[in-house]
C-alpha atoms as a PDB file:
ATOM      1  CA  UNK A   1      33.852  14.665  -1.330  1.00  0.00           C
ATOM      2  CA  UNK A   2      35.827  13.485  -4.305  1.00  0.00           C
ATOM      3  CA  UNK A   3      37.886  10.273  -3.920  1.00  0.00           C
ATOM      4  CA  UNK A   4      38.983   9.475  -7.395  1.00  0.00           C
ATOM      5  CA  UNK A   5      38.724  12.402  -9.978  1.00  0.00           C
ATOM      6  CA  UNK A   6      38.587   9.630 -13.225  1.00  0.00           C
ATOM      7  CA  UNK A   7      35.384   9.397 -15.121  1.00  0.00           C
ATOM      8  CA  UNK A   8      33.821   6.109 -15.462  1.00  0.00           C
ATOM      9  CA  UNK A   9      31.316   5.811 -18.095  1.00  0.00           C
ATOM     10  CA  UNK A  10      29.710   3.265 -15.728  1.00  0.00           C
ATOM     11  CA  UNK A  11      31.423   3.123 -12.161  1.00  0.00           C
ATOM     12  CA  UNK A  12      30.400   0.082 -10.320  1.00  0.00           C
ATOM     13  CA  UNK A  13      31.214  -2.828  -7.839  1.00  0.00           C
ATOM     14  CA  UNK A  14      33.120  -1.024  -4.687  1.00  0.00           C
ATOM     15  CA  UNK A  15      34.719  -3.441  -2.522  1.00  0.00           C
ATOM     16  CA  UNK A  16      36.881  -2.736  -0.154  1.00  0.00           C
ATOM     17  CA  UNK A  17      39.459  -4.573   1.085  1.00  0.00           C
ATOM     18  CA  UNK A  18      39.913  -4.419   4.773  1.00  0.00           C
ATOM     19  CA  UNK A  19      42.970  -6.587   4.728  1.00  0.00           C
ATOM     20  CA  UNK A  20      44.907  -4.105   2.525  1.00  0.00           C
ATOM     21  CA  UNK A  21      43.023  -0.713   3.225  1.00  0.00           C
ATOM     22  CA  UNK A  22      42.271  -0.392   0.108  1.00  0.00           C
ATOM     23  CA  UNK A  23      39.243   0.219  -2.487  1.00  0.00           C
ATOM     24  CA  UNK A  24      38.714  -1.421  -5.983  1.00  0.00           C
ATOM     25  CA  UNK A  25      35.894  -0.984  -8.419  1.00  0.00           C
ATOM     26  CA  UNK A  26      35.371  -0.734 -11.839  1.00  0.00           C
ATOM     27  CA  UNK A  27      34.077   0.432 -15.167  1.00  0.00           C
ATOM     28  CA  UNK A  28      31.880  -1.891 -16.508  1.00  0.00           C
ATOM     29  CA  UNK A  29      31.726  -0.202 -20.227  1.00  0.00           C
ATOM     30  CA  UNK A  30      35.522   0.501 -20.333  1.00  0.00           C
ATOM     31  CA  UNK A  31      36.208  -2.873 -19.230  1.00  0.00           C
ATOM     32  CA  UNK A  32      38.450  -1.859 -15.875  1.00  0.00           C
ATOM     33  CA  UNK A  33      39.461  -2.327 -13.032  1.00  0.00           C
ATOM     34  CA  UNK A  34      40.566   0.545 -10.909  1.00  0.00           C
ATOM     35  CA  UNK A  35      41.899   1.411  -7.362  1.00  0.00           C
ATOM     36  CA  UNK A  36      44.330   3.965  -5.438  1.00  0.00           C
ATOM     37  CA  UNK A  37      47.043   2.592  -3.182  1.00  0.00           C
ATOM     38  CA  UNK A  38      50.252   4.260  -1.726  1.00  0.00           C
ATOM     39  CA  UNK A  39      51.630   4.843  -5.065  1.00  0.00           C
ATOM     40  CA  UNK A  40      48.209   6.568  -6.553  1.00  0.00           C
ATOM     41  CA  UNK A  41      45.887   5.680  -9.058  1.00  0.00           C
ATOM     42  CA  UNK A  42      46.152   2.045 -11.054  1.00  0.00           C
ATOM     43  CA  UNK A  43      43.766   0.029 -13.195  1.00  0.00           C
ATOM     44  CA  UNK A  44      44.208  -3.360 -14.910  1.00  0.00           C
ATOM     45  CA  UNK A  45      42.370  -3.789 -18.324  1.00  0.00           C
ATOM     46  CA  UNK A  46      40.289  -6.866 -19.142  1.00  0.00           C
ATOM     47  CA  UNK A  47      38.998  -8.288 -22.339  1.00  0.00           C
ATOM     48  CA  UNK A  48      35.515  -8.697 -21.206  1.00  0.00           C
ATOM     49  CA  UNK A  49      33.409  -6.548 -19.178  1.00  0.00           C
ATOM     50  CA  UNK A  50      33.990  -6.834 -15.483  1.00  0.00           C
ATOM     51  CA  UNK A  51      32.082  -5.286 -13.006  1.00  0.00           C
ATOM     52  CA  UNK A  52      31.970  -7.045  -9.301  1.00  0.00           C
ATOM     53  CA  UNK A  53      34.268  -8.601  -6.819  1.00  0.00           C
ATOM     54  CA  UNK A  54      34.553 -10.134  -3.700  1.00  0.00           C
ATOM     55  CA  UNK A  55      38.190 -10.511  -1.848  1.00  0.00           C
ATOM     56  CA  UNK A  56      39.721 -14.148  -1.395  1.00  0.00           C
ATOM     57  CA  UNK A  57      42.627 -13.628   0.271  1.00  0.00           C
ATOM     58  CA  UNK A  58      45.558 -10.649   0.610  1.00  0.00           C
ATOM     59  CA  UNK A  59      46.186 -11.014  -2.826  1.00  0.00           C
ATOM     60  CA  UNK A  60      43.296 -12.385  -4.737  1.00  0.00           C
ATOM     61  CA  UNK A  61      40.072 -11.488  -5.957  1.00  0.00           C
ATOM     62  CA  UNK A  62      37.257 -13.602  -7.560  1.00  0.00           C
ATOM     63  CA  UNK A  63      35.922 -11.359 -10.289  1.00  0.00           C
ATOM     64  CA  UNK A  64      33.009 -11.806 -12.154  1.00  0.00           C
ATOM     65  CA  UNK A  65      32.873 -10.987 -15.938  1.00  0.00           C
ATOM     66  CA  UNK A  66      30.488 -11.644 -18.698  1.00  0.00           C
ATOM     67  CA  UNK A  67      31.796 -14.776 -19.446  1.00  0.00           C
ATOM     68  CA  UNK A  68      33.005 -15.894 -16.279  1.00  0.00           C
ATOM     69  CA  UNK A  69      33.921 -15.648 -12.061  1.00  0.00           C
ATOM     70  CA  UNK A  70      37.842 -15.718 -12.436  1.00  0.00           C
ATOM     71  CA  UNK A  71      40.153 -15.601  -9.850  1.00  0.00           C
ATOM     72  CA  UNK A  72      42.514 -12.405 -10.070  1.00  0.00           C
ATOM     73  CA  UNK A  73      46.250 -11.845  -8.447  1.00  0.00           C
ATOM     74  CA  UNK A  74      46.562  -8.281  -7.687  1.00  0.00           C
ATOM     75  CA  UNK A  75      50.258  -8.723  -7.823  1.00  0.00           C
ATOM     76  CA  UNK A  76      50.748  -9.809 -11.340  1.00  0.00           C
ATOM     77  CA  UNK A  77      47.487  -9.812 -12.856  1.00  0.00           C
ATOM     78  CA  UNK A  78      46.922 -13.556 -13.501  1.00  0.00           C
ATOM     79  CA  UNK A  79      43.561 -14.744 -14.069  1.00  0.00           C
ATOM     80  CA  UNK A  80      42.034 -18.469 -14.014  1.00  0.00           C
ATOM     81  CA  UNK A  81      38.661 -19.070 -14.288  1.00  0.00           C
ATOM     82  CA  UNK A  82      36.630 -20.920 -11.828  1.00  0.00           C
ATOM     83  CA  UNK A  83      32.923 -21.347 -13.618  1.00  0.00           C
ATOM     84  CA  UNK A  84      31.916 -20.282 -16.717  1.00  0.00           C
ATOM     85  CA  UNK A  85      28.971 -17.417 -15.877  1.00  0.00           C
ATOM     86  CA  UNK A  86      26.393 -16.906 -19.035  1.00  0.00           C
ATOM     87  CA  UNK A  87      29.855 -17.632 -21.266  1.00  0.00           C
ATOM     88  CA  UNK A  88      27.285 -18.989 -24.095  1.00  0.00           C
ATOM     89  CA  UNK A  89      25.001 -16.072 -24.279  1.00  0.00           C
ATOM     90  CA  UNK A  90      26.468 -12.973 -25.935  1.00  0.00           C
ATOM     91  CA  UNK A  91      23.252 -10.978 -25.053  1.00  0.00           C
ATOM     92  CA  UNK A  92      24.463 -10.420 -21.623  1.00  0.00           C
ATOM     93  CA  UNK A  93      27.062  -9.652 -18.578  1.00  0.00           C
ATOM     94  CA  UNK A  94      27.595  -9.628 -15.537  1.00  0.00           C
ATOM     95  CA  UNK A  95      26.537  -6.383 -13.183  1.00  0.00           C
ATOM     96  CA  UNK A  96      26.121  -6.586  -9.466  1.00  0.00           C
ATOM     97  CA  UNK A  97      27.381  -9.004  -6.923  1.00  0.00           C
ATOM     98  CA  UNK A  98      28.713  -9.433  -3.761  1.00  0.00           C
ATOM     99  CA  UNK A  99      30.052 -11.710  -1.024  1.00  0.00           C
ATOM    100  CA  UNK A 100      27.684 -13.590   1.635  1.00  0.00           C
ATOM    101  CA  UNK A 101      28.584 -14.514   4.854  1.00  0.00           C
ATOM    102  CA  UNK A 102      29.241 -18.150   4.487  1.00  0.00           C
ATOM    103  CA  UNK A 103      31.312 -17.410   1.982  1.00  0.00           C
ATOM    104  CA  UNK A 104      29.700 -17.460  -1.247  1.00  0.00           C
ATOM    105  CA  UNK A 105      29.254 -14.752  -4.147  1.00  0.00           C
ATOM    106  CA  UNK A 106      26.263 -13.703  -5.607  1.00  0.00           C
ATOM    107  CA  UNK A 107      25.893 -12.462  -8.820  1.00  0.00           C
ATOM    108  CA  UNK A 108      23.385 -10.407 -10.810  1.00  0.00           C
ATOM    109  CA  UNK A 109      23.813 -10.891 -14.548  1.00  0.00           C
ATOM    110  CA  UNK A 110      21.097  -8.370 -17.387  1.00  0.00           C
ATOM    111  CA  UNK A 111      21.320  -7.603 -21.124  1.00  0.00           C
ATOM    112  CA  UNK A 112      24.034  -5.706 -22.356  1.00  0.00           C
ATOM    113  CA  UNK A 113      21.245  -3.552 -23.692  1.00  0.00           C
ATOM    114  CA  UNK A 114      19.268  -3.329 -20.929  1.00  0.00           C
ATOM    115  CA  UNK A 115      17.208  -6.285 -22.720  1.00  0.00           C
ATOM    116  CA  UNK A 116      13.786  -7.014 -20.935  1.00  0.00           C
ATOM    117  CA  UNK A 117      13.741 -10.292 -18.348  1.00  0.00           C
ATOM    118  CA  UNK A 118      16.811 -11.226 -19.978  1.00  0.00           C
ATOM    119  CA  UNK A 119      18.706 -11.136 -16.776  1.00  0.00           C
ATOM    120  CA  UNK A 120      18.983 -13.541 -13.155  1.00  0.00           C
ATOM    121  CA  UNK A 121      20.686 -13.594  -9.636  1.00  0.00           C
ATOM    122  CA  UNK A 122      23.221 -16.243  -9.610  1.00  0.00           C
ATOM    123  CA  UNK A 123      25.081 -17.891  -6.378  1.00  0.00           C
ATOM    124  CA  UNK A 124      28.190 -19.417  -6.383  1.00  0.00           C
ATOM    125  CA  UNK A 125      29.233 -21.714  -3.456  1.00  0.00           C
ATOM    126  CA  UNK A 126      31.541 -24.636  -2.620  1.00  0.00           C
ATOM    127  CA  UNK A 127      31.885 -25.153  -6.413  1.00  0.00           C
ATOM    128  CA  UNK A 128      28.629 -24.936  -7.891  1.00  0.00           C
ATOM    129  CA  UNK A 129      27.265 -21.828  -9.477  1.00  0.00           C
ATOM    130  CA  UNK A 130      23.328 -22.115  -9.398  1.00  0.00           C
ATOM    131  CA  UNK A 131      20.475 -19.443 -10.798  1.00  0.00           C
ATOM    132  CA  UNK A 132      18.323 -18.613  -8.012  1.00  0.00           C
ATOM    133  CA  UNK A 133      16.154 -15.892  -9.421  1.00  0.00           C
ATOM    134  CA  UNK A 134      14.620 -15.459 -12.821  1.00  0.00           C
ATOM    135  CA  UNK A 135      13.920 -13.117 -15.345  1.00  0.00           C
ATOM    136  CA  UNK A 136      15.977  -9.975 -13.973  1.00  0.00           C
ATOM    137  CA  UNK A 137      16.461  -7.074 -16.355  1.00  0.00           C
ATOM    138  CA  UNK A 138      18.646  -4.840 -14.416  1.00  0.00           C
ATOM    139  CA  UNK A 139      19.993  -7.032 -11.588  1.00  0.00           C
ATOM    140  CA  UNK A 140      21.467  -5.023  -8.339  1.00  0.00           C
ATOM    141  CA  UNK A 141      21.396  -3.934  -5.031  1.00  0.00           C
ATOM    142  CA  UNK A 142      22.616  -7.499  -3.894  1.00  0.00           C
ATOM    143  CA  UNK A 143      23.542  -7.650   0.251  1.00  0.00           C
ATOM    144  CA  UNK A 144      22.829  -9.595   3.393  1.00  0.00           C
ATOM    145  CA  UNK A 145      21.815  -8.516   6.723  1.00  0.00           C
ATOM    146  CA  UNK A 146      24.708  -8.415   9.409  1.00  0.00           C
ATOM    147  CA  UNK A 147      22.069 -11.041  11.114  1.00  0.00           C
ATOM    148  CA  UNK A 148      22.699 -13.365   8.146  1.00  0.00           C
ATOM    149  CA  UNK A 149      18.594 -14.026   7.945  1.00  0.00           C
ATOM    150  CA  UNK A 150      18.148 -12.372   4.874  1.00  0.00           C
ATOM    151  CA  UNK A 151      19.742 -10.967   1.533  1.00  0.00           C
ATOM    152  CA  UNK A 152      18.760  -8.825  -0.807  1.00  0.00           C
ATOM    153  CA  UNK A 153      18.506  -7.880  -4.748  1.00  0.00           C
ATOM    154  CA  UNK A 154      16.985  -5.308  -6.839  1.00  0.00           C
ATOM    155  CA  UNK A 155      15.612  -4.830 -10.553  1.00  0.00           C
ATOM    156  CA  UNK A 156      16.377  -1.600 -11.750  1.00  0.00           C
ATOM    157  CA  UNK A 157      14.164  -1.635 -14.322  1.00  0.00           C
ATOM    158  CA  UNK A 158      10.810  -3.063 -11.984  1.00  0.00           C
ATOM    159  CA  UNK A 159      12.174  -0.101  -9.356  1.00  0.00           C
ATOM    160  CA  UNK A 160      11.672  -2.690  -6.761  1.00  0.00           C
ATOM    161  CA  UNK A 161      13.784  -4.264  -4.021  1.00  0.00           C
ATOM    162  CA  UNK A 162      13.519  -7.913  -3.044  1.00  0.00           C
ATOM    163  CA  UNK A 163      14.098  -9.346   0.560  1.00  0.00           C
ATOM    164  CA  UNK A 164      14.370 -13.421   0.483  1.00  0.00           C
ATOM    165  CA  UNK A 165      15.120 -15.472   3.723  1.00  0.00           C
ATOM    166  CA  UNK A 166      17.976 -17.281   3.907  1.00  0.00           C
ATOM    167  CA  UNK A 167      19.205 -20.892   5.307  1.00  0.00           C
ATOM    168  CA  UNK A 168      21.354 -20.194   8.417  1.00  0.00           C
ATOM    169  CA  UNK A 169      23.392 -22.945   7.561  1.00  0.00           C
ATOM    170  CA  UNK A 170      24.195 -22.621   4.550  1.00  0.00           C
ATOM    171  CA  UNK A 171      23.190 -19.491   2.761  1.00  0.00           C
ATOM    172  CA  UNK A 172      20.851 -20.707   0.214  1.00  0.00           C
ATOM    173  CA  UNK A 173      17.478 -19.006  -0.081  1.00  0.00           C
ATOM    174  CA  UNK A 174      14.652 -20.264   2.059  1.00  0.00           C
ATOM    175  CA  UNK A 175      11.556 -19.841   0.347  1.00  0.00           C
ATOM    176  CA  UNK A 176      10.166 -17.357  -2.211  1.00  0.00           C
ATOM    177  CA  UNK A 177      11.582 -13.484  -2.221  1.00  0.00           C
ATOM    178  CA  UNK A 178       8.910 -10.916  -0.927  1.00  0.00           C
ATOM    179  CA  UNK A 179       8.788  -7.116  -2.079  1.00  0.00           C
ATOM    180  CA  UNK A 180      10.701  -5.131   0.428  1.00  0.00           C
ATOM    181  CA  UNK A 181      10.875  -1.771  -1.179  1.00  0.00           C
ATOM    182  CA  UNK A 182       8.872  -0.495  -3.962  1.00  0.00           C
ATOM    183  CA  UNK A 183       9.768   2.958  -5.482  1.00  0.00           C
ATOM    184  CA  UNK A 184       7.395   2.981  -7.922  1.00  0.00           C
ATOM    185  CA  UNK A 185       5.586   5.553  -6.500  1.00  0.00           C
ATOM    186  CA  UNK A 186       8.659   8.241  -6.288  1.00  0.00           C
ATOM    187  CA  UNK A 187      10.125   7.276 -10.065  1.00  0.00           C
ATOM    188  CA  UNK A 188      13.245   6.630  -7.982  1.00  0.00           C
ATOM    189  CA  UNK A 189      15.492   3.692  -9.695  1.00  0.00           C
ATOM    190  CA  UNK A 190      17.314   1.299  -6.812  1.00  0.00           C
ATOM    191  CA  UNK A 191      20.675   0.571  -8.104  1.00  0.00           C
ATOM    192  CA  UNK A 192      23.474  -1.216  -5.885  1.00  0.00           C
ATOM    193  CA  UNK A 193      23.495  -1.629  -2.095  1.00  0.00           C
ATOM    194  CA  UNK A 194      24.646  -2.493   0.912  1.00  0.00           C
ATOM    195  CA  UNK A 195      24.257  -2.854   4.647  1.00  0.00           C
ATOM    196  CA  UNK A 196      25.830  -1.103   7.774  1.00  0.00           C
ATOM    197  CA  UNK A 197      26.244  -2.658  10.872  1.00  0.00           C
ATOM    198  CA  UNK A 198      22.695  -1.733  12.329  1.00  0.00           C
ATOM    199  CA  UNK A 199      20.961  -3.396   9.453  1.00  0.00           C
ATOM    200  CA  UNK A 200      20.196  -0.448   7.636  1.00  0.00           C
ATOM    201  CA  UNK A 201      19.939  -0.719   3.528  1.00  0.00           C
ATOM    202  CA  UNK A 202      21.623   2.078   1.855  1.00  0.00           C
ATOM    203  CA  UNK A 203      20.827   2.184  -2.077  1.00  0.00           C
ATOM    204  CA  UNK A 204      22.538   3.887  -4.903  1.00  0.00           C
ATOM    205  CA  UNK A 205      19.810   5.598  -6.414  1.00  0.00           C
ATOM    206  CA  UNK A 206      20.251   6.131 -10.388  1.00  0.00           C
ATOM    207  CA  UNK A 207      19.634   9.313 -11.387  1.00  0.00           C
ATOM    208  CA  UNK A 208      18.529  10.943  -8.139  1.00  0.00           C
ATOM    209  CA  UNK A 209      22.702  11.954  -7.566  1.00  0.00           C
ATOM    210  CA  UNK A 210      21.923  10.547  -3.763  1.00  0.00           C
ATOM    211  CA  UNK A 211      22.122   7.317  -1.491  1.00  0.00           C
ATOM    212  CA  UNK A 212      19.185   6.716   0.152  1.00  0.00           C
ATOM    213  CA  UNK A 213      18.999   5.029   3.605  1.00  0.00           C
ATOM    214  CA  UNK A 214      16.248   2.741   4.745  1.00  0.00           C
ATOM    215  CA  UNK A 215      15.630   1.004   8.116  1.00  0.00           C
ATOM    216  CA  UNK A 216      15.504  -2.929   8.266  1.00  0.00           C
ATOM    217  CA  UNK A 217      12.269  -2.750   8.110  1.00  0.00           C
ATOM    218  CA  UNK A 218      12.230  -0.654   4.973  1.00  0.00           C
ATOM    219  CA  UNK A 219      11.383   2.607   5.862  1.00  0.00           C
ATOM    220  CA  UNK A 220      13.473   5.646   4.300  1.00  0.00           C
ATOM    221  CA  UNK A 221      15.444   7.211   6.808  1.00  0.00           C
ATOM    222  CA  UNK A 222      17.210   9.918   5.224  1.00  0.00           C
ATOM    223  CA  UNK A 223      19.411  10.444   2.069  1.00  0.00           C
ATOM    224  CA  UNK A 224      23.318  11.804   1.296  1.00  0.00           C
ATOM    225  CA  UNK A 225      23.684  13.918  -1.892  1.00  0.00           C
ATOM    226  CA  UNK A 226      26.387  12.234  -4.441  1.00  0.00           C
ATOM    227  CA  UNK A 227      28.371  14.828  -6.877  1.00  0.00           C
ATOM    228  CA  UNK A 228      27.265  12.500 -10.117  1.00  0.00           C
ATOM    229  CA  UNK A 229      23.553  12.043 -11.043  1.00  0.00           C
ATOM    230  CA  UNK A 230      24.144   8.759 -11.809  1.00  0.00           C
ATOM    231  CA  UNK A 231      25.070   6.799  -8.380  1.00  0.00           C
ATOM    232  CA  UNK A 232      25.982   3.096  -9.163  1.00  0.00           C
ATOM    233  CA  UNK A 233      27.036   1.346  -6.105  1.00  0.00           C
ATOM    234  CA  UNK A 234      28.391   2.174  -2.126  1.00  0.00           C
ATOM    235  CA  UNK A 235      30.655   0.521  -0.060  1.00  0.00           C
ATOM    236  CA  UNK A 236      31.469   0.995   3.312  1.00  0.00           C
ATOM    237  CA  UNK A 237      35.700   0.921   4.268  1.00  0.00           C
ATOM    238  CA  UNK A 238      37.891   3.030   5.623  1.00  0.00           C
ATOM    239  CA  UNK A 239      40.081   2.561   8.990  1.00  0.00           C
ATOM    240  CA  UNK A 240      36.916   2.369  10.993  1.00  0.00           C
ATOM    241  CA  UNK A 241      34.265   1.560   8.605  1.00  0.00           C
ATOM    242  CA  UNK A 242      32.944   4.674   8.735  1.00  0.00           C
ATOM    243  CA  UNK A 243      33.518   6.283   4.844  1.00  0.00           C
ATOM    244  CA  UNK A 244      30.689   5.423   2.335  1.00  0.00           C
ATOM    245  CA  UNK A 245      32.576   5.151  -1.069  1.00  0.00           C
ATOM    246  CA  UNK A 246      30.175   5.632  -3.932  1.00  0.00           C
ATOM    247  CA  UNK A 247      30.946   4.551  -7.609  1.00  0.00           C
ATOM    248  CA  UNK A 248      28.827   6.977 -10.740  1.00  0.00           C
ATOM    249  CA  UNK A 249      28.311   6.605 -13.914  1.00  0.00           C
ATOM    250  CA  UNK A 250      28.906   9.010 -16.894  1.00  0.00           C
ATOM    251  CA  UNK A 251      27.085   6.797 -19.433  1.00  0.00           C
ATOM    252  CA  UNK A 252      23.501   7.961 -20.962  1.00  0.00           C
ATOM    253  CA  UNK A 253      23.978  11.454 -19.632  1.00  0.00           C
ATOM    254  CA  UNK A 254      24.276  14.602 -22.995  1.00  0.00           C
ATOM    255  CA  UNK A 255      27.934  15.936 -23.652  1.00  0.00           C
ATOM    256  CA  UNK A 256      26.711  19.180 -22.831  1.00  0.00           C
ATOM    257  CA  UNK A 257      25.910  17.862 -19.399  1.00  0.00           C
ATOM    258  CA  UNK A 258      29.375  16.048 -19.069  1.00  0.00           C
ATOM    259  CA  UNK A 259      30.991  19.143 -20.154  1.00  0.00           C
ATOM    260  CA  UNK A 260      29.054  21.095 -17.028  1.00  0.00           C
ATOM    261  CA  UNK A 261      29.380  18.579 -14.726  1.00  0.00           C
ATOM    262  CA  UNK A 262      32.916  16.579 -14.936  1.00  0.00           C
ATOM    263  CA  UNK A 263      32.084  14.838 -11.757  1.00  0.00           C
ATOM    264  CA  UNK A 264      29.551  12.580 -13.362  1.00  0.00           C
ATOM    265  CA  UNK A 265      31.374   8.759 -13.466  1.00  0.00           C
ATOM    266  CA  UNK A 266      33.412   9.788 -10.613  1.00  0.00           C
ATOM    267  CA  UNK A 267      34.173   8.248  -7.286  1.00  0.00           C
ATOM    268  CA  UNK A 268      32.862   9.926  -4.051  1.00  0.00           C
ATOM    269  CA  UNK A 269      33.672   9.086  -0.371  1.00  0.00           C
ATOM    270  CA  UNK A 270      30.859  10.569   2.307  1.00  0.00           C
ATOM    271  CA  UNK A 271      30.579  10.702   5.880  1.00  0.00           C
ATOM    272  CA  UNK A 272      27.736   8.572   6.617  1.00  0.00           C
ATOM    273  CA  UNK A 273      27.358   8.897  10.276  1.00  0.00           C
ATOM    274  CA  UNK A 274      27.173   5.293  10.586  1.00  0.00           C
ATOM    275  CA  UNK A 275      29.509   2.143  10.561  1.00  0.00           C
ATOM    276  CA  UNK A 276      29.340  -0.715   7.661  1.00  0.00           C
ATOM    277  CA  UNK A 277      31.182  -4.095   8.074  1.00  0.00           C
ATOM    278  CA  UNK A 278      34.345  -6.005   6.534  1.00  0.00           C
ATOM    279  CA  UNK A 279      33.023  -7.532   3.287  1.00  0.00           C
ATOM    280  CA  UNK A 280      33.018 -11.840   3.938  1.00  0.00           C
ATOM    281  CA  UNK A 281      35.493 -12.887   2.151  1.00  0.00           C
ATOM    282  CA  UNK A 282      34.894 -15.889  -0.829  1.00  0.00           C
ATOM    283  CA  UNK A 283      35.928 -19.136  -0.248  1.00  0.00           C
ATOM    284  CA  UNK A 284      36.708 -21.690  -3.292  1.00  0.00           C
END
């Protein structure tokens, strides 16, 4: 089902924000950031590329940008910047990232041409911003398990999903990432993810126009059809949790195909049968 009818030429970062009931996400390429709230569509316009988010309070998010993580004030659209992210490399930006559960954000950063290895997974925490993975070239699918042992992160390009351990008390990695999905085999491209409340990993998958859903112990489950060949990133939200909002992209795909299909870079809202939980929310 359609949620928001404007084309993104590459949809991304879904948060929801279970404070206000309400979804944001954005268009990397068109530098955006979008949402619909009780007075319809809006979007704010940036001067970088923005693509992720994670909620810091009613009315602030910490953004992440190719030059930066900013703080952002829905209200009036004020941003200050908390750490400089990649700011002295004009190669690349930033692309996935989320929230963890004690309160950090992780970020995924690649070329803005897709450039090989030239990409990592970044965490930012209590004031420091430290690489933790390196060479990415198409970092996503970053999420934690609801049992806080584990996160996870994907390279597009590699087609391969990483599972690393994590410190209960703190949130930093414990010990060296292990292969936890490999679609090699299928030519299927993992792009962002996230988990539901069981545990279960549910994965964008570029190109395929679906969401796939594996089990925590990485066996596919089943898929849900998306109405844009290009699926970027879900979310869970809604009242109950229960509404999967996926982001699309528009970019790479032939006019004539965008002229056929005016859903691609759209963003979709399916019935999952299955409940996700509040995104954590960042602390400074």
């Amino acid at each position: 089902m359609l949620f928001d009818d404007r084309p993104c030429r590459l949809g991304e970062g879904p948060l929801w924000h279970p404070e206000r009931g309400q979804l944001f996400w954005f268009d990397i390429l068109e530098k955006r950031l979008l949402t619909r709230d009780a007075s319809g569509p809006r979007h704010w316009q940036f001067d970088h590329h923005v693509s992720a988010a994670g909620r810091i309070d009613y009315d602030r998010l910490l953004i992440a940008s190719e030059v930066a993580l900013s703080t952002f004030d829905i209200r009036s659209g004020a941003q200050d910047v908390v750490v400089p992210l990649e700011a002295e490399n004009p190669v690349t930006r930033s692309n996935d990232g989320r929230a963890d559960p004690w309160g950090g954000f992780w970020i995924g950063t690649m070329g803005k041409a897709a450039e090989p290895d030239a990409g990592a997974i970044w965490r930012y925490w209590r004031g420091e911003l430290r690489q933790l993975f390196a060479p990415i070239t198409i970092s996503n699918a970053i999420c934690f398990a609801p049992d806080r042992r584990h996160g996870y992160f994907a390279d597009t390009a590699r087609r391969t999903i990483w599972r690393t351990a994590l410190d209960g008390r703190d949130g930093w990695p414990a010990g060296e990432p292990e292969v936890f999905i490999d679609l090699n085999a299928q030519g299927l491209n993992p792009d962002g993810a996230v988990c539901d409340a069981e545990g279960n990993l549910w994965i964008a998958e570029w190109g395929a126009g679906r969401v796939a859903c594996h089990a925590p112990d990485g066996h596919f489950l089943r898929a849900l059809t998306v109405g844009g060949r290009h699926a970027s990133c879900p979310a869970f939200g809604g009242t109950d949790l229960m509404n999967l909002y996926v982001t699309t992209a528009s970019d790479g795909l032939p006019d004539d195909v965008r002229r056929a299909e005016p859903e691609n870079g759209c963003t979709f809202v399916l019935g999952p049968d299955a409940r996700g939980l509040p995104e954590h929310a960042v602390e400074l």
